[in-house]
Protein backbone atom coordinates (compact mmCIF):
# COMPACT_ATOMS: atom_id res chain seq x y z
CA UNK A 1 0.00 0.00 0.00
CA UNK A 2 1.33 3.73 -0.91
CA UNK A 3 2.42 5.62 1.90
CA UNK A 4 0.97 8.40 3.27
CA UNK A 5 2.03 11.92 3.99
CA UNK A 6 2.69 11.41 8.00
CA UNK A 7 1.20 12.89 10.55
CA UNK A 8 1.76 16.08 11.83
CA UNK A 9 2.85 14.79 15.07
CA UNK A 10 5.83 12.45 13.63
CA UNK A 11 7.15 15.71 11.24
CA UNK A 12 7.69 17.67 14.53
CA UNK A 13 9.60 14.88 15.67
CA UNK A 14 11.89 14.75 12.92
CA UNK A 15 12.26 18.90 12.63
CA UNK A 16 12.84 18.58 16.96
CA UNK A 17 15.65 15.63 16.01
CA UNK A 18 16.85 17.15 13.02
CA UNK A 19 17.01 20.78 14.13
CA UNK A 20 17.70 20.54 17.54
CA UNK A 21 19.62 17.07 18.64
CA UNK A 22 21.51 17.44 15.57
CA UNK A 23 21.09 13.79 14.74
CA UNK A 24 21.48 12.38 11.39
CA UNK A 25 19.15 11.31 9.25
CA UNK A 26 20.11 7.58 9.44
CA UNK A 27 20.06 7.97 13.56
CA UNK A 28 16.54 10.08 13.11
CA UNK A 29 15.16 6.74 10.87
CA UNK A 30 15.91 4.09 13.40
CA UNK A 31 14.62 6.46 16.32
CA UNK A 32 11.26 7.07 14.52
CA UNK A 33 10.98 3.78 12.49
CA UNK A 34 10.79 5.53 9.23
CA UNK A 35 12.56 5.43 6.14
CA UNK A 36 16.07 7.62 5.96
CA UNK A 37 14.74 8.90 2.59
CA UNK A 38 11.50 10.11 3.87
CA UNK A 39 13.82 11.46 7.09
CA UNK A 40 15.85 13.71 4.42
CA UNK A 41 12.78 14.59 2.38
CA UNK A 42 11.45 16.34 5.34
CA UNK A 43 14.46 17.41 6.62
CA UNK A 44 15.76 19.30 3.49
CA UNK A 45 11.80 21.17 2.98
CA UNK A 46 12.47 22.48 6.98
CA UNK A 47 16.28 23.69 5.84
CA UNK A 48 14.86 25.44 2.66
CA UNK A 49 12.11 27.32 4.92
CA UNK A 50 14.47 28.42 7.29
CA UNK A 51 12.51 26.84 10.32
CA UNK A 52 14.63 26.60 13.42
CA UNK A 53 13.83 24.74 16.87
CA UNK A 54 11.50 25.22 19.02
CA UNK A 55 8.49 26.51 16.39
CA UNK A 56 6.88 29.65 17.10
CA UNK A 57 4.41 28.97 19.80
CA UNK A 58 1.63 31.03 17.51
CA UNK A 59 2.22 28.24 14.38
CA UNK A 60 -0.97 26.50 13.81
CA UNK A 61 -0.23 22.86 11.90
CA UNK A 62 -2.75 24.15 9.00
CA UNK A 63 0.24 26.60 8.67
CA UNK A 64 3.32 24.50 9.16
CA UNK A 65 2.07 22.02 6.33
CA UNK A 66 1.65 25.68 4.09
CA UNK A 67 4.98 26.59 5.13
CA UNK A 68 6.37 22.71 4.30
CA UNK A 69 4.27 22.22 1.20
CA UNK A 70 3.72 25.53 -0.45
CA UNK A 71 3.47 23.33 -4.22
CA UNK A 72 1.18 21.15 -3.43
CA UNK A 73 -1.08 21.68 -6.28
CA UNK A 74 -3.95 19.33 -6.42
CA UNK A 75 -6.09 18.01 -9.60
CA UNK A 76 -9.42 19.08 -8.79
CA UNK A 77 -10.55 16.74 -11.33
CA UNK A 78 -8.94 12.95 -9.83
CA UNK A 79 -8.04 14.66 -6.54
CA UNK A 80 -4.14 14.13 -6.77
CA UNK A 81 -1.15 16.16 -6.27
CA UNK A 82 0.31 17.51 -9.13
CA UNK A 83 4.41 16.71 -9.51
CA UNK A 84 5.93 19.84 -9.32
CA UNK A 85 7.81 20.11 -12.70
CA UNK A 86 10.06 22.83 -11.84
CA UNK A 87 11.71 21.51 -8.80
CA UNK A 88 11.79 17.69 -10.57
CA UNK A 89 13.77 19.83 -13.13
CA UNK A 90 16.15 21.17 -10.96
CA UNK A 91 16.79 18.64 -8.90
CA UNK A 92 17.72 16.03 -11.56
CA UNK A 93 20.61 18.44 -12.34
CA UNK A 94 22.10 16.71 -8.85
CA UNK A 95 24.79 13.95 -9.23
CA UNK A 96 23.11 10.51 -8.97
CA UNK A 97 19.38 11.82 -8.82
CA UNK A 98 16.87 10.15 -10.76
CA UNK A 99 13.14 10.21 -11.34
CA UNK A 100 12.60 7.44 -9.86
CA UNK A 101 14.11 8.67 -6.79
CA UNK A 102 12.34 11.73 -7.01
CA UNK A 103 9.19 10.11 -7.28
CA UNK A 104 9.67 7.57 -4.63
CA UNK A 105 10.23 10.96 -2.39
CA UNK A 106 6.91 12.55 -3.97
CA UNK A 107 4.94 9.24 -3.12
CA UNK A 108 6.29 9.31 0.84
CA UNK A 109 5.10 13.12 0.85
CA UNK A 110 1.80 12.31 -0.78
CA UNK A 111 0.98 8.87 -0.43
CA UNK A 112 -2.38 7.87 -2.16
CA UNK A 113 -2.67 11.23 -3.22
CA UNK A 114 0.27 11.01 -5.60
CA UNK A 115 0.84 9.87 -9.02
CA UNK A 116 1.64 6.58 -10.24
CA UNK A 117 5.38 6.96 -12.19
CA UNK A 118 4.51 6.63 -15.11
CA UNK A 119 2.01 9.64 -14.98
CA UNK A 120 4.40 11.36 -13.11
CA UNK A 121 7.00 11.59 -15.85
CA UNK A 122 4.49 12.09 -17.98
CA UNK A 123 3.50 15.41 -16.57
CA UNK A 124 6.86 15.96 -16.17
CA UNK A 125 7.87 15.52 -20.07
CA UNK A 126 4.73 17.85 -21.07
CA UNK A 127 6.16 20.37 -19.08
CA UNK A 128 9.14 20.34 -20.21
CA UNK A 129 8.25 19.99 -23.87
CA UNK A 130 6.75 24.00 -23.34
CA UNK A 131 10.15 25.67 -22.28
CA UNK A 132 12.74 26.97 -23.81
CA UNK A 133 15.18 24.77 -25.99
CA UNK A 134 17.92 26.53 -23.16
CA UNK A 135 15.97 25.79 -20.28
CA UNK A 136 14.95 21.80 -21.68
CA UNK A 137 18.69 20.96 -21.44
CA UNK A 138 19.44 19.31 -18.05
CA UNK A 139 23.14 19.69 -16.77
CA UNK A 140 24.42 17.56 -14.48
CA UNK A 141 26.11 20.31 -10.99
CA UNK A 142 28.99 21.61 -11.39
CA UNK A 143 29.91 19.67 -15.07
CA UNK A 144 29.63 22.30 -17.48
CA UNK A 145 30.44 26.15 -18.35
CA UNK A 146 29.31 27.73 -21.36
CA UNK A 147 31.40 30.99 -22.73
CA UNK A 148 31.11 33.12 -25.57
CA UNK A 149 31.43 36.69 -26.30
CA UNK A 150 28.27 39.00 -26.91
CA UNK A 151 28.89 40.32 -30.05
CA UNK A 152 27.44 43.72 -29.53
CA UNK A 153 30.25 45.79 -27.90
CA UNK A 154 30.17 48.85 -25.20
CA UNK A 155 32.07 52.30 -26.81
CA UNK A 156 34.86 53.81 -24.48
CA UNK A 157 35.76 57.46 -24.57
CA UNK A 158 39.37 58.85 -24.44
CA UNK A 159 39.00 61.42 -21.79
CA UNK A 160 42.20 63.23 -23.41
CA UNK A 161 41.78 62.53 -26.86
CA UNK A 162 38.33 62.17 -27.12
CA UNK A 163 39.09 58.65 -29.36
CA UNK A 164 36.10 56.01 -28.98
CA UNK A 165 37.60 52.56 -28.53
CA UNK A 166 34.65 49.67 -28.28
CA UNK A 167 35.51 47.18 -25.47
CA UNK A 168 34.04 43.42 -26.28
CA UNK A 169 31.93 41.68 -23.39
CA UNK A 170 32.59 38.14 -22.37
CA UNK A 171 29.79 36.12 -21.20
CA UNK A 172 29.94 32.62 -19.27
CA UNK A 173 27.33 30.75 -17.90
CA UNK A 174 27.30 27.85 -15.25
CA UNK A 175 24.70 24.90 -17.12
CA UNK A 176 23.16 23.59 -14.12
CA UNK A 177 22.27 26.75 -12.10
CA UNK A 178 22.67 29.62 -14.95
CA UNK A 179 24.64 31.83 -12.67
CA UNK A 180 26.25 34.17 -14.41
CA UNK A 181 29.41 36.06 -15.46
CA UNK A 182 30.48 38.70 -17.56
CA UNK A 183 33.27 41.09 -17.94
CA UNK A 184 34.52 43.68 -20.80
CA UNK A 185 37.96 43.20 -22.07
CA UNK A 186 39.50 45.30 -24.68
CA UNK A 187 39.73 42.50 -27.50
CA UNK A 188 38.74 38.90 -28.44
CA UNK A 189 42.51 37.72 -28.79
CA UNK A 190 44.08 35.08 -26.81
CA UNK A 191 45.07 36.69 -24.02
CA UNK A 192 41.91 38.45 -23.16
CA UNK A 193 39.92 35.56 -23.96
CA UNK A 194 42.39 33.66 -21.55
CA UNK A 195 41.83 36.34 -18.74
CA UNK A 196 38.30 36.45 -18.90
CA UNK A 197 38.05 32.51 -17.70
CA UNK A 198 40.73 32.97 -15.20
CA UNK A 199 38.22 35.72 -13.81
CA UNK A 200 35.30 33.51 -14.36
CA UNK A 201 36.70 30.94 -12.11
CA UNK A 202 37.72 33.17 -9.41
CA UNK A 203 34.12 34.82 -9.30
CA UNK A 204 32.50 31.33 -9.43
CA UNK A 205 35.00 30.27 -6.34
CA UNK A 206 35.77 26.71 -8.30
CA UNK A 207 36.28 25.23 -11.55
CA UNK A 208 33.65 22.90 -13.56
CA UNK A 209 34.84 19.81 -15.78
CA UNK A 210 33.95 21.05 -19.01
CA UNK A 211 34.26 24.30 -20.76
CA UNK A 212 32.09 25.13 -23.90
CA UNK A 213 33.45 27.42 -25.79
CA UNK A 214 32.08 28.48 -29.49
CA UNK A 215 34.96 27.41 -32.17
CA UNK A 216 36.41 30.91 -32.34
CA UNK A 217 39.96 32.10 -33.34
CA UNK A 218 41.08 32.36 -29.76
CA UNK A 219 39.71 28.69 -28.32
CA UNK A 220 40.38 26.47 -31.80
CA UNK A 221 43.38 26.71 -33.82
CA UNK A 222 41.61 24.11 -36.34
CA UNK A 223 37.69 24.03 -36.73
CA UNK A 224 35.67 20.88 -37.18
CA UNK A 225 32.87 19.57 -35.60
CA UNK A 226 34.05 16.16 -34.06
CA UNK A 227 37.92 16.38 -33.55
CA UNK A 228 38.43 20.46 -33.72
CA UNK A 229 42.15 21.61 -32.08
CA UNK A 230 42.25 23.52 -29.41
CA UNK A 231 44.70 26.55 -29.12
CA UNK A 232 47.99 25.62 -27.17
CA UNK A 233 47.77 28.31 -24.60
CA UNK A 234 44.25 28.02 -24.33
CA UNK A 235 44.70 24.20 -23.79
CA UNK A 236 47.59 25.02 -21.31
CA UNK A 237 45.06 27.02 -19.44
CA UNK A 238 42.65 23.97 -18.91
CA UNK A 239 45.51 21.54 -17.77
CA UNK A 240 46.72 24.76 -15.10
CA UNK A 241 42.66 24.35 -13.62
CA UNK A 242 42.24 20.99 -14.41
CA UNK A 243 39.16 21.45 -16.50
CA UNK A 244 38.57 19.95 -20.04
CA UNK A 245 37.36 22.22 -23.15
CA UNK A 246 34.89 20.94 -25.78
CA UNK A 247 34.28 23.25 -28.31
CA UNK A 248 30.31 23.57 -29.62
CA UNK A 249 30.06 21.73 -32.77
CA UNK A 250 29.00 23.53 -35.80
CA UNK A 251 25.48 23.36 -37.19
CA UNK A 252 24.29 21.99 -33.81
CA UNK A 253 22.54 24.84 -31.95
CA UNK A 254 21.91 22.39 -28.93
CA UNK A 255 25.38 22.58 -27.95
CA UNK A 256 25.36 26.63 -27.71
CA UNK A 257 21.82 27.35 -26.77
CA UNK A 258 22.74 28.02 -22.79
CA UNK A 259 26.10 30.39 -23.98
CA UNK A 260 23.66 32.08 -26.66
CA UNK A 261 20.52 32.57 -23.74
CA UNK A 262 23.23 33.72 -21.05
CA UNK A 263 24.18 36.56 -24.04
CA UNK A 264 20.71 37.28 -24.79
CA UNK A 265 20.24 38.04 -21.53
CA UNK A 266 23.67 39.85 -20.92
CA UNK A 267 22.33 42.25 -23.56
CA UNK A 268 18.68 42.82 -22.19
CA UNK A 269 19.66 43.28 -18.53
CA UNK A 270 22.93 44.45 -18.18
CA UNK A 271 24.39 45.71 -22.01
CA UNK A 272 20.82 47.95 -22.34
CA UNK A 273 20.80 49.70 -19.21
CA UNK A 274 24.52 51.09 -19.86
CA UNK A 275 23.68 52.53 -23.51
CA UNK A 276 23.12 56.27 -22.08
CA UNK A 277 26.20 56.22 -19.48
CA UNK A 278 29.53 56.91 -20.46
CA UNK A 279 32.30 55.31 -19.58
CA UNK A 280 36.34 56.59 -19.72
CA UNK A 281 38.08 53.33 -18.68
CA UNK A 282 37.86 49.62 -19.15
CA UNK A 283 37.95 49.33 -15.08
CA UNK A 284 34.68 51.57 -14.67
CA UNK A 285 32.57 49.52 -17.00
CA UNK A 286 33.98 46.51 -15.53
CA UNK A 287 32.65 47.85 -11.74
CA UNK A 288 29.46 48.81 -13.71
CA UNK A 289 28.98 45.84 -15.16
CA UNK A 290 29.54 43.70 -11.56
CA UNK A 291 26.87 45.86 -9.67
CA UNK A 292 24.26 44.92 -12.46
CA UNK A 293 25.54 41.71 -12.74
CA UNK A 294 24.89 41.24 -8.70
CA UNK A 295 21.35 42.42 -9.57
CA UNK A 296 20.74 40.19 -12.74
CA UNK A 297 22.05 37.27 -10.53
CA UNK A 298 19.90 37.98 -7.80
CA UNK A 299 16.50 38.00 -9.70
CA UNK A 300 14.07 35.33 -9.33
CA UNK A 301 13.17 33.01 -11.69
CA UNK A 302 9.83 32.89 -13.64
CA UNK A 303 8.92 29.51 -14.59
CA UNK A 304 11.45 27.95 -11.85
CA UNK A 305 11.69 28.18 -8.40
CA UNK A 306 14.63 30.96 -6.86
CA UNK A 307 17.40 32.43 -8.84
CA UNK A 308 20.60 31.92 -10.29
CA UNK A 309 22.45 32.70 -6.82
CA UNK A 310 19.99 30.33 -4.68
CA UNK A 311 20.67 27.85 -7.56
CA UNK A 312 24.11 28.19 -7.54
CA UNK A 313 24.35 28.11 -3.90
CA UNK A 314 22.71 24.88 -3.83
CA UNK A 315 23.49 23.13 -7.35
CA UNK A 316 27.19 24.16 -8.75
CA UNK A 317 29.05 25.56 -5.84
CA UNK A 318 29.20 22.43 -4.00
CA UNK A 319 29.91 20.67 -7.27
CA UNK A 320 32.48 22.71 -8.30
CA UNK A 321 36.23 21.61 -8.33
CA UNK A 322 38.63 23.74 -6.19
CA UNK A 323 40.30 26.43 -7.97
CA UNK A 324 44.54 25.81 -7.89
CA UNK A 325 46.62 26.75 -4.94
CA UNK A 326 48.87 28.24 -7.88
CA UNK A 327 47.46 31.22 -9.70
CA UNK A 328 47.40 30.74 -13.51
CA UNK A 329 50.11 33.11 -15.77
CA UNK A 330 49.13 33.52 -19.38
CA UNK A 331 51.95 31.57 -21.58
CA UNK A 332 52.13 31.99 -25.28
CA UNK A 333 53.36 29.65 -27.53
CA UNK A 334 55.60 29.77 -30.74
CA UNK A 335 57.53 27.10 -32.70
CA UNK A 336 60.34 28.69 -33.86
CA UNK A 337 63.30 27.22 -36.33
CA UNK A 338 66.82 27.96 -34.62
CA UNK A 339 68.54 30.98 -37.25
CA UNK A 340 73.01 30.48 -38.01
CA UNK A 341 73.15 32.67 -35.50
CA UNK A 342 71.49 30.32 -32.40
CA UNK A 343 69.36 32.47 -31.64
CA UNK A 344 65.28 32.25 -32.66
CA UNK A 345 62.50 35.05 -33.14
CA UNK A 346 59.94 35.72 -30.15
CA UNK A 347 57.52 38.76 -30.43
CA UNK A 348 60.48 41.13 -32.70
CA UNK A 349 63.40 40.05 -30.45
CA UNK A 350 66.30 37.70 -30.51
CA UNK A 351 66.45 34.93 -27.81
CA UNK A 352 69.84 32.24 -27.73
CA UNK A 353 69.79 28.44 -27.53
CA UNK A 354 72.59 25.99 -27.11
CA UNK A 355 74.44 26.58 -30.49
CA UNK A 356 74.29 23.01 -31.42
CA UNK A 357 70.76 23.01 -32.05
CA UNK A 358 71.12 25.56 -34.89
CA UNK A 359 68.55 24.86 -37.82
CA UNK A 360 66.42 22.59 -35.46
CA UNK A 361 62.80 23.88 -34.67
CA UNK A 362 62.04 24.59 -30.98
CA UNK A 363 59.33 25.72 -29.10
CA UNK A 364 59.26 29.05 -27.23
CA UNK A 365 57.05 29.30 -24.25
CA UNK A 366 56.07 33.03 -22.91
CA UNK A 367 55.41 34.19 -19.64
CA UNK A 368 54.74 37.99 -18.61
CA UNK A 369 58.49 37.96 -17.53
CA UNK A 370 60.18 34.71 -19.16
CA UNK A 371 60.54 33.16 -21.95
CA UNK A 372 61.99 29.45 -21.79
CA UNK A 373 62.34 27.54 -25.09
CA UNK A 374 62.13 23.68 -25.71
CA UNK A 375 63.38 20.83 -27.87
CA UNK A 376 61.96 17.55 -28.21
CA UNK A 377 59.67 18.67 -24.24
CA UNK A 378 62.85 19.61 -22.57
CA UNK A 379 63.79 23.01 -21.24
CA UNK A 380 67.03 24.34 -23.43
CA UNK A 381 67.20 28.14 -22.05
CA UNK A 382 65.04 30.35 -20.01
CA UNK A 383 65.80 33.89 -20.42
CA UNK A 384 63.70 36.98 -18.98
CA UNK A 385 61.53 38.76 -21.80
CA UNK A 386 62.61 41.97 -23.34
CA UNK A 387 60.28 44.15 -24.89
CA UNK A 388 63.12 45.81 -27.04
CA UNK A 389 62.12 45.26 -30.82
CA UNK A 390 65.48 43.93 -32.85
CA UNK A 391 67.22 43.53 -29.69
CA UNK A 392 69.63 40.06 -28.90
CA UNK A 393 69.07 38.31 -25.51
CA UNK A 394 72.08 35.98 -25.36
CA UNK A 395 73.84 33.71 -23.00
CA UNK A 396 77.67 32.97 -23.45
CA UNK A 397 77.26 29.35 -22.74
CA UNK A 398 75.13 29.02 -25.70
CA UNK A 399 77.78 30.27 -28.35
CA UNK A 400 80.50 28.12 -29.72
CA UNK A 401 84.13 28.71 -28.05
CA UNK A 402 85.21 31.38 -31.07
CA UNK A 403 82.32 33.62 -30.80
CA UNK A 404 82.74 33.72 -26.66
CA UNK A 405 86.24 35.73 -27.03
CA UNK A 406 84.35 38.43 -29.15
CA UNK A 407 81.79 38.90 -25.97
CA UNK A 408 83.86 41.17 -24.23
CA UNK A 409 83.70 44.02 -27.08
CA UNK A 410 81.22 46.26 -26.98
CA UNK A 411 80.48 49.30 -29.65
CA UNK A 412 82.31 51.75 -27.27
CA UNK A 413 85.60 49.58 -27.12
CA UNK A 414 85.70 49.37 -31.38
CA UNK A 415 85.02 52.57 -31.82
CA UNK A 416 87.77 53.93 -29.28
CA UNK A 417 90.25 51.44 -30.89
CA UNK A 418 88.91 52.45 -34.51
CA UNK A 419 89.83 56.11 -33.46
CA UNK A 420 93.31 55.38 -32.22
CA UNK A 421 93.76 54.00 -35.47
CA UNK A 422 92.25 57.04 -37.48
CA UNK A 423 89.59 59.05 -38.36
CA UNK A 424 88.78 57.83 -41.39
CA UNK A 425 88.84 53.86 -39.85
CA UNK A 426 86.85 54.98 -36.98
CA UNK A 427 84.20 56.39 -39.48
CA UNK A 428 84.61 52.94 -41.20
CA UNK A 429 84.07 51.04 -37.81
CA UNK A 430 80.77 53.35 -37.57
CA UNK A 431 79.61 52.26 -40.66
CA UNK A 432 79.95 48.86 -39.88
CA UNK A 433 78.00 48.87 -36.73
CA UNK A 434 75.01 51.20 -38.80
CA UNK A 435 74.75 48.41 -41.41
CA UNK A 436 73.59 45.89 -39.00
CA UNK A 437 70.14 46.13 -36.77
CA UNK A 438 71.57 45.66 -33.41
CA UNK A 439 75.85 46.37 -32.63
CA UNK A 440 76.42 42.98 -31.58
CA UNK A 441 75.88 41.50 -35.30
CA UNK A 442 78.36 43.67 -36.64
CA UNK A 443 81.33 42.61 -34.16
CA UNK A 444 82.96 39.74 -36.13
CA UNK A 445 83.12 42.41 -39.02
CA UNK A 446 84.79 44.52 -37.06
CA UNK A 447 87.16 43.09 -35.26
CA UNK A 448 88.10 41.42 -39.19
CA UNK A 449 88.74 45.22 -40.13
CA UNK A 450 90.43 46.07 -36.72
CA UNK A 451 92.74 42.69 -37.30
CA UNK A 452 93.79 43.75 -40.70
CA UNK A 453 96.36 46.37 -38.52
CA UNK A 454 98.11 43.72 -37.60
CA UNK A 455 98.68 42.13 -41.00
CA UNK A 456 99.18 45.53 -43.03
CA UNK A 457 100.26 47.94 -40.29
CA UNK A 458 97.68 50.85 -38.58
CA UNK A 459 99.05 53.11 -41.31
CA UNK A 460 97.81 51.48 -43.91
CA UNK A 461 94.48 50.33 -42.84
CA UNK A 462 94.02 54.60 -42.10
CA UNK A 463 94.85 54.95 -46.20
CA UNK A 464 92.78 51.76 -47.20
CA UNK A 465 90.07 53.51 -44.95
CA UNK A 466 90.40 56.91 -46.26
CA UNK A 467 90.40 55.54 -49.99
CA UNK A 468 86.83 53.37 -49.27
CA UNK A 469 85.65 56.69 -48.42
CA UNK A 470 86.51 58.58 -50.91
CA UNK A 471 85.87 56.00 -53.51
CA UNK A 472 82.34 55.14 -51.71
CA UNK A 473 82.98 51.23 -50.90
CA UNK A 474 82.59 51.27 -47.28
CA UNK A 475 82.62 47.17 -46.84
CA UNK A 476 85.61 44.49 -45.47
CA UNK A 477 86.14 43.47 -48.48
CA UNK A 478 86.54 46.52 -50.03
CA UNK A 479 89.06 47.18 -47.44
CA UNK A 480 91.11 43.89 -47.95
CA UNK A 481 90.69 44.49 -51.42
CA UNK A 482 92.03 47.98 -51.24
CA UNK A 483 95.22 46.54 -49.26
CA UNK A 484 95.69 43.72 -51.04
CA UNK A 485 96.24 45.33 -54.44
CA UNK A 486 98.35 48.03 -52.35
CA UNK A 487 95.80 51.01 -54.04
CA UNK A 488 96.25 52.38 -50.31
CA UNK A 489 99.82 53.85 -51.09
CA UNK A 490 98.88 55.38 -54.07
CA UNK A 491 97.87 59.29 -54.09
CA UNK A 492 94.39 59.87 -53.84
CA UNK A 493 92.40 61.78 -56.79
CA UNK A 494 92.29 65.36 -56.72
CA UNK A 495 88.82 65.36 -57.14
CA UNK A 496 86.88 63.14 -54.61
CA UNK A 497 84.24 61.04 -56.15
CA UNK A 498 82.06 61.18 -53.28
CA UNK A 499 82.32 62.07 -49.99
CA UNK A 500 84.29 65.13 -48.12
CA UNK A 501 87.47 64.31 -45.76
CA UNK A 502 86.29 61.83 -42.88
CA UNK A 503 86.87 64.99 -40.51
CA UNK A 504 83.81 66.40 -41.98
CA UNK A 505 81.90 63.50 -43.13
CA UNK A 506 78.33 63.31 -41.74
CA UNK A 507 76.70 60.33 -43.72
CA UNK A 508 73.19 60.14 -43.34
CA UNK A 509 73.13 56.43 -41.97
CA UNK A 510 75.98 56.71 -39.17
CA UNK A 511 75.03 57.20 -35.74
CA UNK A 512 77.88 59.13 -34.56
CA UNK A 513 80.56 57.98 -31.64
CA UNK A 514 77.93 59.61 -29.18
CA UNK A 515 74.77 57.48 -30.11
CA UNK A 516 76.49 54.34 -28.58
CA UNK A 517 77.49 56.15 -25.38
């Protein structure tokens, strides 16, 4: 025979048990001879209520059973209790809940005056059948979060310039609870898209198992719909919180529907209600956006019972994994082919390896303040970032022997000794250092012009110098060639081809002594 709803007298027992010995539900069971389920159904109605022990001495039991069975809707026509459909839907999102379970629970409540199951989930699919294709999808506590960006955009003014700059809104979603997030960032590119989770996580306190991003730029490096690649950094985010990502597949508007609802919404109740303020800084909208995101979070449902907070509260934040001890540093990733010189290309400047590995390809990984760089998954150099454009980050014990005894020159020194030489070789040894982007490339060409001193004597390299000037062929080999056909000891032409004495010269594309000081 069903059970009945029990009496009165045997729910005060549990709520006095419960509520005020502190007893568990299994200990509360044996005490009262009842079920543990029926113990916990009771148990979590009083909890929800907020009812304490002892009752208020002025509550009636006509308004306890109100208070403890607000939904009890019954069909005036067979005299039943109608399932509530909402709650059914919201509490299936809980690990290892069931209908069956829930309707066991419904049948202890209402005994007689209860369904049969297969009624029960039959009002249950009609009710479901009428909502949204977002709010249809069940998802499981704490399993997924949904993340996209809004698409319609929030203009920032330059309070000095007066320039508008539009800052993009990133939207995520929990699946089980719909409590949400959003932020602005200034673009859609890796490392804001990157930023924005890190900031989802630490607003939702934890980290779910799955993120579901759309199959955008920044999240998939190679679209498909069953096997699509996710970026490297963004991938290297997920394995930092532990989290897998599953792009939506294209064509299949089921997998998006929640992300594409939570921007709806984003747009209707937060995105609207800014579109007559004006904002100077990507901070202010950002504290904008949190106050009416606090408000948006806050409101209650219509078709289901509480809101996304209470939801949250009670579905995903117990669900959700712990967020890392660690805090998470953006790293970008480059493969890189190691250049003759052993050094490879990160973001416009020059980084060294080990010189053996020249011509191999490597794999440069990019902190804030670091960049270390790989070969075949093990760390070959580590060197802090420079933002100088063109400039050479190098480590001695990554050059071969020869090129170690050339570290101790610097422009300075070659210039000095190209000056004790002569003016017109120290305008030469200028020259040299102009033709290449940074100094340091041009040291092996120097010290080759410096060295040819030695072989010819200082006297002539001056004359070989002052000839290249004058005859406008400013290069080593000029030079050597100059010396070796002995065209320095000859008199130079009356009439100089090109260029004035090297006391006067000012070409266009040397520095000058000082810039290098």
């Amino acid at each position: 025979m069903p059970n009945k709803r029990l009496a009165m007298r045997h729910i005060k027992d549990i709520l006095r048990l419960k509520l005020e010995a502190k007893l568990s539900h299994r200990n509360i069971a044996r005490s009262l001879g009842i079920g543990v389920g029926t113990v916990s159904t009771y148990g979590k109605r009083a909890v929800d209520v907020g009812l304490t022990w002892p009752l208020p001495i002025e509550m009636t039991d006509n308004e306890l059973e109100r208070l403890l069975f607000p939904d009890a809707k019954i069909n005036t026509r067979h005299g039943r209790v109608m399932p509530d459909c909402a709650a059914i839907h919201q509490e299936l999102k809980r690990k290892g809940v069931t209908k069956q379970l829930l309707w066991e629970e419904y049948k202890q409540i209402h005994g007689d005056a209860g369904y049969q199951y297969s009624q029960y989930c039959g009002y249950y699919r009609e009710w479901r059948s009428k909502q949204k294709r977002s709010m249809r999808q069940i998802h499981l506590a704490g399993e997924k979060m949904f993340v996209d960006y809004s698409g319609a955009t929030v203009p920032i003014v330059n309070p000095d310039t007066g320039e508008i700059r539009s800052a993009e809104i990133f939207v995520a979603i929990l699946g089980a609870s719909n409590y949400t997030f959003a932020m602005a960032s200034w673009t859609q590119r890796k490392a804001d898209w990157i930023n924005a989770h890190v900031k989802a996580f630490e607003f939702f306190g934890g980290v779910p198992e799955i993120v579901v991003p759309d199959q955008l730029r920044s999240a998939v490096s190679k679209p498909a719909r069953y096997d699509p690649g996710i970026n490297v950094s963004y991938q290297h985010m997920a394995s930092h919180y532990k989290t897998a990502i599953i792009p939506a597949r294209p064509l299949k508007p089921k997998d998006k529907a929640k992300a594409e609802n939570a921007v709806l919404i984003v747009q209707r109740w937060i995105l609207a209600r800014l579109r007559h303020q004006t904002f100077f800084t990507l901070a202010d909208l950002n504290q904008t956006i949190k106050v009416l995101l606090d408000d948006l979070n806050r409101r209650a449902f219509k078709k289901l019972p509480g809101s996304r907070l209470s939801q949250f509260e009670a579905l995903d934040k117990p669900a959700l994994k712990s967020l890392p001890a660690k805090h998470y540093e953006y790293v970008e990733f480059k493969l890189a082919r190691v250049n003759i010189d052993y050094h490879i290309e990160f973001d416009k400047h020059y980084y060294s390896v080990p010189h053996h590995l020249v011509k191999s390809q490597v794999e440069a990984q990019a902190s804030q303040d670091s960049v270390a760089i790989f070969f075949k998954g093990k760390q070959v150099a580590r060197h802090a970032r420079s933002l100088r454009q063109g400039g050479f980050t190098t480590n001695a014990h990554h050059m071969p022997e020869p090129h170690r005894k050339h570290q101790a020159w610097t422009p300075e020194r070659l210039i000095s000794w190209g000056a004790r030489i002569g003016p017109a070789t120290q305008s030469i040894v200028l020259n040299l250092l102009e033709q290449k982007k940074v100094p340091e490339q041009a040291y092996r060409v120097c010290l080759g012009l410096l060295n040819l001193a030695k072989q010819y004597t200082p006297e002539r390299l001056e004359a070989a110098c002052l000839r290249a000037q004058h005859i406008n062929a400013r290069r080593l080999a000029n030079i050597k060639s100059i010396l070796e056909s002995n065209m320095d000891q000859l008199p130079l032409p009356l009439s100089p081809q090109t260029s004035p004495s090297p006391q006067t010269e000012t070409h266009r594309n040397v520095r000058g002594a000082d810039y290098y000081h």
